[in-house]
PDB file of N, CA and C in Angstrom:
ATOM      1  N   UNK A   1       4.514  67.041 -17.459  1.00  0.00           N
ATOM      2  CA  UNK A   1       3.559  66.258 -16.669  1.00  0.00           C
ATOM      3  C   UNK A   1       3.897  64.776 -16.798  1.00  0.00           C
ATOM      4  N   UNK A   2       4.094  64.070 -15.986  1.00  0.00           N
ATOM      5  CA  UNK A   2       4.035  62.953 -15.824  1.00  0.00           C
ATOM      6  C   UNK A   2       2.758  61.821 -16.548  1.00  0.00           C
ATOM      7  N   UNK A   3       3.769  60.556 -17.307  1.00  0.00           N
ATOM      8  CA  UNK A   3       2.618  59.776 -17.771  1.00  0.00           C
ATOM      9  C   UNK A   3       1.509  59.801 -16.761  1.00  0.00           C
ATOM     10  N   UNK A   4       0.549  59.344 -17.552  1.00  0.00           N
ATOM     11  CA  UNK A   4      -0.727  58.942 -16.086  1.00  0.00           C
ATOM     12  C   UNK A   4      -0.388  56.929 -16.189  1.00  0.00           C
ATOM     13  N   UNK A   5      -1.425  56.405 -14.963  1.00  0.00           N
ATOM     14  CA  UNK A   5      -1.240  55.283 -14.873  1.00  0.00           C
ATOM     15  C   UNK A   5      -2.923  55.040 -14.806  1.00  0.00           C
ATOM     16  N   UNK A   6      -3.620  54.219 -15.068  1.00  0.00           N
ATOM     17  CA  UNK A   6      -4.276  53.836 -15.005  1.00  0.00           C
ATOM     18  C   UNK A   6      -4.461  52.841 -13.781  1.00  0.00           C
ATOM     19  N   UNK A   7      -5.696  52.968 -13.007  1.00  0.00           N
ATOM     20  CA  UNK A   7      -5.377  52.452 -11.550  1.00  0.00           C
ATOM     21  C   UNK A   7      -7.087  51.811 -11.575  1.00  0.00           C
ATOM     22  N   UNK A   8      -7.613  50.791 -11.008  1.00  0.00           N
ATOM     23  CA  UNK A   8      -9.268  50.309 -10.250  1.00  0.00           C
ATOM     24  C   UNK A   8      -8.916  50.384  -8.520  1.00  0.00           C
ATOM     25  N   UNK A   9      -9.932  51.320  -8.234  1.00  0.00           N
ATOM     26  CA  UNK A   9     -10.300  51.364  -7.024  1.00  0.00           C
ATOM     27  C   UNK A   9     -11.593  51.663  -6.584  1.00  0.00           C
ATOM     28  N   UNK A  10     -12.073  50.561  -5.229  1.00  0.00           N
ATOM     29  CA  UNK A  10     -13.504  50.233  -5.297  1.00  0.00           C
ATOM     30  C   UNK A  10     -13.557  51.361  -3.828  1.00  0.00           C
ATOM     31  N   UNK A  11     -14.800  51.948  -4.147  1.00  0.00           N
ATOM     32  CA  UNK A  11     -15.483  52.493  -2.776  1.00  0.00           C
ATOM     33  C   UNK A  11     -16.517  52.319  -2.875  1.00  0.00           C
ATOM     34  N   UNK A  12     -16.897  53.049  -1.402  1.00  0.00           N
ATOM     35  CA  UNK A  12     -18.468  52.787  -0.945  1.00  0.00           C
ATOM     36  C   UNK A  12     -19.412  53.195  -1.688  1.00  0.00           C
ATOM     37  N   UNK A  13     -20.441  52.511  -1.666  1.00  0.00           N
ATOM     38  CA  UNK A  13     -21.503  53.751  -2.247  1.00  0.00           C
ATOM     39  C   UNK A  13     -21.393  55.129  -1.902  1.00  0.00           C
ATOM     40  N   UNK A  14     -21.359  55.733  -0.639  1.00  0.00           N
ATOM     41  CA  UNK A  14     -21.195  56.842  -0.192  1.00  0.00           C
ATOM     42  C   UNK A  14     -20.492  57.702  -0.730  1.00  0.00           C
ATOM     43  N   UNK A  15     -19.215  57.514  -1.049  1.00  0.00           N
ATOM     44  CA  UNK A  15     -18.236  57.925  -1.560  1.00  0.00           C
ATOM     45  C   UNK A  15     -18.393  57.874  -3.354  1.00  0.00           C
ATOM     46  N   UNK A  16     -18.748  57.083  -3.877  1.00  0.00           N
ATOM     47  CA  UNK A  16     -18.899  57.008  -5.046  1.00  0.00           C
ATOM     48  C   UNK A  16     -20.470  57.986  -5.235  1.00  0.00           C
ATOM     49  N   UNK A  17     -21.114  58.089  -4.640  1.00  0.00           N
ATOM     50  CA  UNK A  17     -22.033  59.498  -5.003  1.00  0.00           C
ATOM     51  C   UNK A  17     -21.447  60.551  -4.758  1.00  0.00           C
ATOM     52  N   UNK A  18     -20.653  60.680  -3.638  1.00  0.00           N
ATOM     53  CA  UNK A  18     -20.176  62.117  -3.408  1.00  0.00           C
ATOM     54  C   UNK A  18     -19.312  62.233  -4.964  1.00  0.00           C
ATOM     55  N   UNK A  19     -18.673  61.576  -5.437  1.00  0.00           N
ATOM     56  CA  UNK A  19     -17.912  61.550  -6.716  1.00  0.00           C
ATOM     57  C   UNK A  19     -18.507  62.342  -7.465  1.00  0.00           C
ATOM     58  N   UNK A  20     -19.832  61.138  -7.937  1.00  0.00           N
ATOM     59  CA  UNK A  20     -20.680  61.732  -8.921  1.00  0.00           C
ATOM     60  C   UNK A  20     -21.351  62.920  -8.609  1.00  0.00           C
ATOM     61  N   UNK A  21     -21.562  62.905  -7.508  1.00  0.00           N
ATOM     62  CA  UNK A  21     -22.082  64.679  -7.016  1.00  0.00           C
ATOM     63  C   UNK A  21     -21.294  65.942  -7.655  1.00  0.00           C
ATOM     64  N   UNK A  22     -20.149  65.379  -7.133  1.00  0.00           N
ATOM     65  CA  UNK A  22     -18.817  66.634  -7.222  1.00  0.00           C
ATOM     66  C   UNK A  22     -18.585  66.537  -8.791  1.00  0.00           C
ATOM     67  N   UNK A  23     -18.712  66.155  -9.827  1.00  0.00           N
ATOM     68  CA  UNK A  23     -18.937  65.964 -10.941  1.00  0.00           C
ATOM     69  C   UNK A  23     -20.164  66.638 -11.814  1.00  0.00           C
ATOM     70  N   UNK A  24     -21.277  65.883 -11.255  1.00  0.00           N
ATOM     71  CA  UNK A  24     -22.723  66.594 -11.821  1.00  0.00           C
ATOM     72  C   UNK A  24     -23.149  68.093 -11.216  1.00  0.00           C
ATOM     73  N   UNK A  25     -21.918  68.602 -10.304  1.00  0.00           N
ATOM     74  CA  UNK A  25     -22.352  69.935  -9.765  1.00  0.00           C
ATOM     75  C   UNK A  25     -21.492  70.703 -10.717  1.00  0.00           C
ATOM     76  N   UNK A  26     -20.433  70.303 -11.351  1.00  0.00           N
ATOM     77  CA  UNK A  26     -19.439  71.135 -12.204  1.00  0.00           C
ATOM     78  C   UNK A  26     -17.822  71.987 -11.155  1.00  0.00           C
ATOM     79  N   UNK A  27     -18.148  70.952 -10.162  1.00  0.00           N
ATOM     80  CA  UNK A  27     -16.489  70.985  -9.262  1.00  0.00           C
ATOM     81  C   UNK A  27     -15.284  70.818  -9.765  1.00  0.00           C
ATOM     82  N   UNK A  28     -15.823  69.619 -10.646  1.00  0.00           N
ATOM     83  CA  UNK A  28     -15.044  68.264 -11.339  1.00  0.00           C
ATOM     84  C   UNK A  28     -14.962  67.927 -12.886  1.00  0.00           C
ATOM     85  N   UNK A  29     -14.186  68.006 -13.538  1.00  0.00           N
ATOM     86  CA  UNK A  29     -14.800  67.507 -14.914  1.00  0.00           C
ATOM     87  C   UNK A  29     -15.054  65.895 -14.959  1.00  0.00           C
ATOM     88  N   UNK A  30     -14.500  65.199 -13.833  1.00  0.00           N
ATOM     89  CA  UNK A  30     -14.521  63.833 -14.345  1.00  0.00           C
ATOM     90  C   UNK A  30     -13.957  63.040 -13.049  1.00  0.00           C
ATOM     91  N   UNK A  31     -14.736  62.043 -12.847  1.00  0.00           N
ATOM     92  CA  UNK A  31     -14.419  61.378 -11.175  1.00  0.00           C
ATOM     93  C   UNK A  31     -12.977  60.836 -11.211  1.00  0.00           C
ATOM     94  N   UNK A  32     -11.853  60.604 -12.170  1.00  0.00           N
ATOM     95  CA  UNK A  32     -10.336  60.799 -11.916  1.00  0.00           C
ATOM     96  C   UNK A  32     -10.126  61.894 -11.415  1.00  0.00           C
ATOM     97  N   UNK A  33     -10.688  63.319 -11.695  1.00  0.00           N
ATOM     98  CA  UNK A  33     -10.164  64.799 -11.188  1.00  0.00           C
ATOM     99  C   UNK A  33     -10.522  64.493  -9.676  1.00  0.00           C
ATOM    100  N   UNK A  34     -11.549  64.429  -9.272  1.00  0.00           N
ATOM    101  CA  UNK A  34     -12.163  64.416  -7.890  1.00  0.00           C
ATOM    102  C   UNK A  34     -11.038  63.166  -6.997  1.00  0.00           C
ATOM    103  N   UNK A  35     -10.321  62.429  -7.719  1.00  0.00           N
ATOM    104  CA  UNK A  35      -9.639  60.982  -6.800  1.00  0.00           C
ATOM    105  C   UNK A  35      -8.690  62.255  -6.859  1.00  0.00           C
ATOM    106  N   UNK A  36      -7.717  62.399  -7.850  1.00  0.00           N
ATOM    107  CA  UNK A  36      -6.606  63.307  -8.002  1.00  0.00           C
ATOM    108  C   UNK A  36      -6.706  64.288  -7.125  1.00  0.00           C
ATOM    109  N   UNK A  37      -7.967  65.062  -6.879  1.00  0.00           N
ATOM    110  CA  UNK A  37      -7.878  66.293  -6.262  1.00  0.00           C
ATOM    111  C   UNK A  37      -7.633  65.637  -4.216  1.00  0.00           C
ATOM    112  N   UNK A  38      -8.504  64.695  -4.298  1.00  0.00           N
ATOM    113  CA  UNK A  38      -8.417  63.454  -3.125  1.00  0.00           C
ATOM    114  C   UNK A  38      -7.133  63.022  -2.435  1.00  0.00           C
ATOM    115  N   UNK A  39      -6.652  62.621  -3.446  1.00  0.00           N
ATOM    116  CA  UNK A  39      -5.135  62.298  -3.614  1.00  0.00           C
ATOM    117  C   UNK A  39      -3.924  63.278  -3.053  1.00  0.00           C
ATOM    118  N   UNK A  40      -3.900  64.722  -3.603  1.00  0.00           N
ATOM    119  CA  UNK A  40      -3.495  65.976  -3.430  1.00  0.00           C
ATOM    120  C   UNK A  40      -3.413  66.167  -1.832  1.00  0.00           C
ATOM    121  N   UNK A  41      -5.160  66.422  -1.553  1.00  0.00           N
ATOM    122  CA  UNK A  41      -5.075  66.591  -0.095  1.00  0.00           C
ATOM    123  C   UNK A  41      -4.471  65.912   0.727  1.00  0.00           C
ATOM    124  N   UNK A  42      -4.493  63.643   0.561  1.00  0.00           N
ATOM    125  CA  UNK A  42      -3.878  63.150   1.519  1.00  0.00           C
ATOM    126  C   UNK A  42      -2.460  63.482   1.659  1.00  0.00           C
ATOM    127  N   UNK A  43      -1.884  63.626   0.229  1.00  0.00           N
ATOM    128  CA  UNK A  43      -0.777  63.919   0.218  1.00  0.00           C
ATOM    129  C   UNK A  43       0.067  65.462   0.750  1.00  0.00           C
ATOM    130  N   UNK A  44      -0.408  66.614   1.163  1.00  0.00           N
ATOM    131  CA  UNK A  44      -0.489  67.785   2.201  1.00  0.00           C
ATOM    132  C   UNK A  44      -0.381  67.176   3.060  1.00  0.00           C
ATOM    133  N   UNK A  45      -1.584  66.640   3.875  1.00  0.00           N
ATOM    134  CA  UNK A  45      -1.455  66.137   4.935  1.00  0.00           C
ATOM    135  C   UNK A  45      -0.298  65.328   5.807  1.00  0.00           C
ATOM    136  N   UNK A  46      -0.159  64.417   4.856  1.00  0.00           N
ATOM    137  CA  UNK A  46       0.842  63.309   5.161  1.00  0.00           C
ATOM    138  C   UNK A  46       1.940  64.541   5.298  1.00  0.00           C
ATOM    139  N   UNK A  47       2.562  65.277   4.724  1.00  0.00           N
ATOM    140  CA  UNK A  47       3.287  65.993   4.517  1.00  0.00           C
ATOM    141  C   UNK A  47       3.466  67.038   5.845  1.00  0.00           C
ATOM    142  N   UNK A  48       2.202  67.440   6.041  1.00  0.00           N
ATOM    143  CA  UNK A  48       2.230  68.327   7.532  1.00  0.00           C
ATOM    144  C   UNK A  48       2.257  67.849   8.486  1.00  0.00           C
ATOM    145  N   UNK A  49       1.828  66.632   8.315  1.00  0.00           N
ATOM    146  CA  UNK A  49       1.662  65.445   9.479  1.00  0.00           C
ATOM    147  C   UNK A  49       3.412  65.184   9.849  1.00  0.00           C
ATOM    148  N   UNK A  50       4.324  65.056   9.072  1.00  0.00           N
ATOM    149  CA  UNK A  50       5.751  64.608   8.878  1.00  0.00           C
ATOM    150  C   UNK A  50       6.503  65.935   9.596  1.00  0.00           C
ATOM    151  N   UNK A  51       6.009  67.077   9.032  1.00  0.00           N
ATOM    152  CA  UNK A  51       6.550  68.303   9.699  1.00  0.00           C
ATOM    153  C   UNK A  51       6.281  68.678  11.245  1.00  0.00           C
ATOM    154  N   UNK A  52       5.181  68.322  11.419  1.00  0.00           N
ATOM    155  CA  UNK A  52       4.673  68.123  13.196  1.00  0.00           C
ATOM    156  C   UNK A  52       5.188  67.229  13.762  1.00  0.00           C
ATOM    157  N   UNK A  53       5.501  66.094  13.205  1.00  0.00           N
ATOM    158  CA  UNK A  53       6.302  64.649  14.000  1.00  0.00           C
ATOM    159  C   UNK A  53       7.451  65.327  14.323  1.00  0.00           C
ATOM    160  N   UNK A  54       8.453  65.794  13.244  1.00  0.00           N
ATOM    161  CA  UNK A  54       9.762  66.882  13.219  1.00  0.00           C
ATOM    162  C   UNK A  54       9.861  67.206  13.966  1.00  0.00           C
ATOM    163  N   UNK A  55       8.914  69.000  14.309  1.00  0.00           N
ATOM    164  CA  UNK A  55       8.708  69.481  15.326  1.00  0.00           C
ATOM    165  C   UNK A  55       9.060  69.098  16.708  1.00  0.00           C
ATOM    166  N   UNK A  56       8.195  67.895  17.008  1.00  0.00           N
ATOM    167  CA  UNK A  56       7.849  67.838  18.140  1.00  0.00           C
ATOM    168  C   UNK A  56       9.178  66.588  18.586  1.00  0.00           C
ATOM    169  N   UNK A  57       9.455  66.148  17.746  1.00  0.00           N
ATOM    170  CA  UNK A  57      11.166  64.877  17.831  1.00  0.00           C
ATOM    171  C   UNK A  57      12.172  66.421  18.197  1.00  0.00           C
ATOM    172  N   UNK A  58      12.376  67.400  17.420  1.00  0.00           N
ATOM    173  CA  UNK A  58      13.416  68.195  17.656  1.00  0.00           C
ATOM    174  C   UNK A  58      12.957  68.949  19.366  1.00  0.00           C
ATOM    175  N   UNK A  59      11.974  68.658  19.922  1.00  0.00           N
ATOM    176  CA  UNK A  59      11.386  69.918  20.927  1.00  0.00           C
ATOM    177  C   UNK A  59      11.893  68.553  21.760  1.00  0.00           C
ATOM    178  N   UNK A  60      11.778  67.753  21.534  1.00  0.00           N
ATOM    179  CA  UNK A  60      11.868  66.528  22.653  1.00  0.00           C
ATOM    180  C   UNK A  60      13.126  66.518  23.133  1.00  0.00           C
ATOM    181  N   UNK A  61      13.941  66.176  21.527  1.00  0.00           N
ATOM    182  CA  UNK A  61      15.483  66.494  21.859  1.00  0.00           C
ATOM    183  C   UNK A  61      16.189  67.254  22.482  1.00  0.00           C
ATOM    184  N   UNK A  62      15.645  68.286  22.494  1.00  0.00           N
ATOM    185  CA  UNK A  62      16.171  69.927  22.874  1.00  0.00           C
ATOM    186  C   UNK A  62      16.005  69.749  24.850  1.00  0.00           C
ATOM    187  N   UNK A  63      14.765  69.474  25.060  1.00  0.00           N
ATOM    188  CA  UNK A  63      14.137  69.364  25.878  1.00  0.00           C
ATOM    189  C   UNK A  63      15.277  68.013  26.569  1.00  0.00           C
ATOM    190  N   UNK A  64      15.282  66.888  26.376  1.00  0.00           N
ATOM    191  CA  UNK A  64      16.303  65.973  26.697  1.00  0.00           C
ATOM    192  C   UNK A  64      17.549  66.368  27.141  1.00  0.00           C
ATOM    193  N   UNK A  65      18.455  67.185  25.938  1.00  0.00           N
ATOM    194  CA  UNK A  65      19.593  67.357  25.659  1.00  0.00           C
ATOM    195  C   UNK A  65      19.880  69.066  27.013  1.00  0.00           C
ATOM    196  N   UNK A  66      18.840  69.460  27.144  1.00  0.00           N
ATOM    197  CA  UNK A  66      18.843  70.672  28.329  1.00  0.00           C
ATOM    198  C   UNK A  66      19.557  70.663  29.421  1.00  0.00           C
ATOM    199  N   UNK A  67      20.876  71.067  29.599  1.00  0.00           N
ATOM    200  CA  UNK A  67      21.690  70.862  30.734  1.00  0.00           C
ATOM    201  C   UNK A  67      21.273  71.795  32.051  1.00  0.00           C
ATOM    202  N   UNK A  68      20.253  72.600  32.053  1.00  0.00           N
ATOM    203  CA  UNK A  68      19.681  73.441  33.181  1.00  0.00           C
ATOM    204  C   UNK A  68      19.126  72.640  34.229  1.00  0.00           C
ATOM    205  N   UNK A  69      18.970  72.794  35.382  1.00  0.00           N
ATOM    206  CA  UNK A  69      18.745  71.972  36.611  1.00  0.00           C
ATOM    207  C   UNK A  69      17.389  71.554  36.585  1.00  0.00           C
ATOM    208  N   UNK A  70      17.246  70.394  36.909  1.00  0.00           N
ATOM    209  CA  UNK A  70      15.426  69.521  36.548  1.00  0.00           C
ATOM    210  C   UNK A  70      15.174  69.855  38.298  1.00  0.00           C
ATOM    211  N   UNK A  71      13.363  70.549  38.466  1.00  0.00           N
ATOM    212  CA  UNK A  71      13.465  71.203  39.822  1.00  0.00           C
ATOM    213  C   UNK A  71      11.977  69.959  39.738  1.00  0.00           C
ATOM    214  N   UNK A  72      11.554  69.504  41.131  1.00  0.00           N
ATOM    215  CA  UNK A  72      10.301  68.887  41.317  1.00  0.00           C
ATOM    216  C   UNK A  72       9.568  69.851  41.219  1.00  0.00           C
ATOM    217  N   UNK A  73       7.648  69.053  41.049  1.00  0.00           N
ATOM    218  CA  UNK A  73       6.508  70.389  41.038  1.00  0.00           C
ATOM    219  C   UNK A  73       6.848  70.910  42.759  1.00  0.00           C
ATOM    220  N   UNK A  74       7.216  70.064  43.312  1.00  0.00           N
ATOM    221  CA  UNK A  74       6.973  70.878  44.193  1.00  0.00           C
ATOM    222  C   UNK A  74       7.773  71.885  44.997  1.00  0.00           C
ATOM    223  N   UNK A  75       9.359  71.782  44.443  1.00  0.00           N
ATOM    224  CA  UNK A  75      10.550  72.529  44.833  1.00  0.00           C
ATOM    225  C   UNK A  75       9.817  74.387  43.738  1.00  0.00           C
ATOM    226  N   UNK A  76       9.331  73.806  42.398  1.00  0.00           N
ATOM    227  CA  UNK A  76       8.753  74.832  42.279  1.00  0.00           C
ATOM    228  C   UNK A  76       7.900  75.889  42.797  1.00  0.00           C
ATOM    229  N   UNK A  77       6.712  75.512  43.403  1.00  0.00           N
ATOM    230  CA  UNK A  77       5.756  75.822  43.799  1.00  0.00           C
ATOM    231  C   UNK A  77       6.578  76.154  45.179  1.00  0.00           C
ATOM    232  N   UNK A  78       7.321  76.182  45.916  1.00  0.00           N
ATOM    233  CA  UNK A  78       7.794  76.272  47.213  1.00  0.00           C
ATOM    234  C   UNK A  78       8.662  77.506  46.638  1.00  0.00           C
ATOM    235  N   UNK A  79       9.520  77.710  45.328  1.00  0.00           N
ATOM    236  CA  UNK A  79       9.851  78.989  45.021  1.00  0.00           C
ATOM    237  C   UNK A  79       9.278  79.910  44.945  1.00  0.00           C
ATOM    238  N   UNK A  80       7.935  79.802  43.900  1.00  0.00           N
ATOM    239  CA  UNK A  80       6.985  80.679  44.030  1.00  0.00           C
ATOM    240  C   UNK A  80       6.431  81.038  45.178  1.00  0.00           C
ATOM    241  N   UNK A  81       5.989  80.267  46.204  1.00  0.00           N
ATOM    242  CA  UNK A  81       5.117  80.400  47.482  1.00  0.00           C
ATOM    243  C   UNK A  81       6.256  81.558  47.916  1.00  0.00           C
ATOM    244  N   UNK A  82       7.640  81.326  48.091  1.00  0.00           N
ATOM    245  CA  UNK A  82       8.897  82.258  48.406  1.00  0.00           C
ATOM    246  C   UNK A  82       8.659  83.253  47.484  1.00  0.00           C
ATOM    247  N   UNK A  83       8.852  83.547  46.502  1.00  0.00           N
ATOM    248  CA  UNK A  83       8.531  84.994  46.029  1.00  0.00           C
ATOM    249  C   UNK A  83       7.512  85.581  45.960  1.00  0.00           C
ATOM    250  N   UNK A  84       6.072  85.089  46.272  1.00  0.00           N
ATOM    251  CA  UNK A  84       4.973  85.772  46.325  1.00  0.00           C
ATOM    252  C   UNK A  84       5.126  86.778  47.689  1.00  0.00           C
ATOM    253  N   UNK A  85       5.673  85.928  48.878  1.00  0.00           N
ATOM    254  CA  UNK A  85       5.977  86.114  50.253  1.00  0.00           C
ATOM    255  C   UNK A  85       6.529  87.554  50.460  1.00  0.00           C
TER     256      UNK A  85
END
């Protein structure tokens, strides 16, 4: 496990009851666990957030890089209208 660091960070009242909430309910042993556990989640996030950016940069690319013929909406819709026919 990694040293710890000792850190001050101010929040709202709001947030600083939910702390002590999540603490005095027995969630938490101690309002560092509740930042840490805090911490955890942004850090998932950020993380899935990075994998969806990915995603959607490689779909773009793909999509860009597509040498198949680019048709207008409406050369489409004039195919279809032809094969419904």
């Amino acid at each position: 496990m990694e040293p710890a660091e000792k850190l001050s960070v101010t929040v709202t009242p709001a947030m600083a009851r939910m702390i002590r909430d999540k603490v005095e309910d027995g969630s938490f042993g101690s309002a560092s666990e509740v930042i840490r556990a805090a911490l955890r989640a942004f850090q998932r996030e950020e993380e899935e957030h990075a994998e969806r950016m990915a995603s959607i940069r490689a779909r773009v690319k793909a999509s860009i890089e597509d040498t198949r013929p680019n048709h207008s909406g409406e050369e489409v819709r004039d195919h279809l209208r032809e094969l419904a026919a």
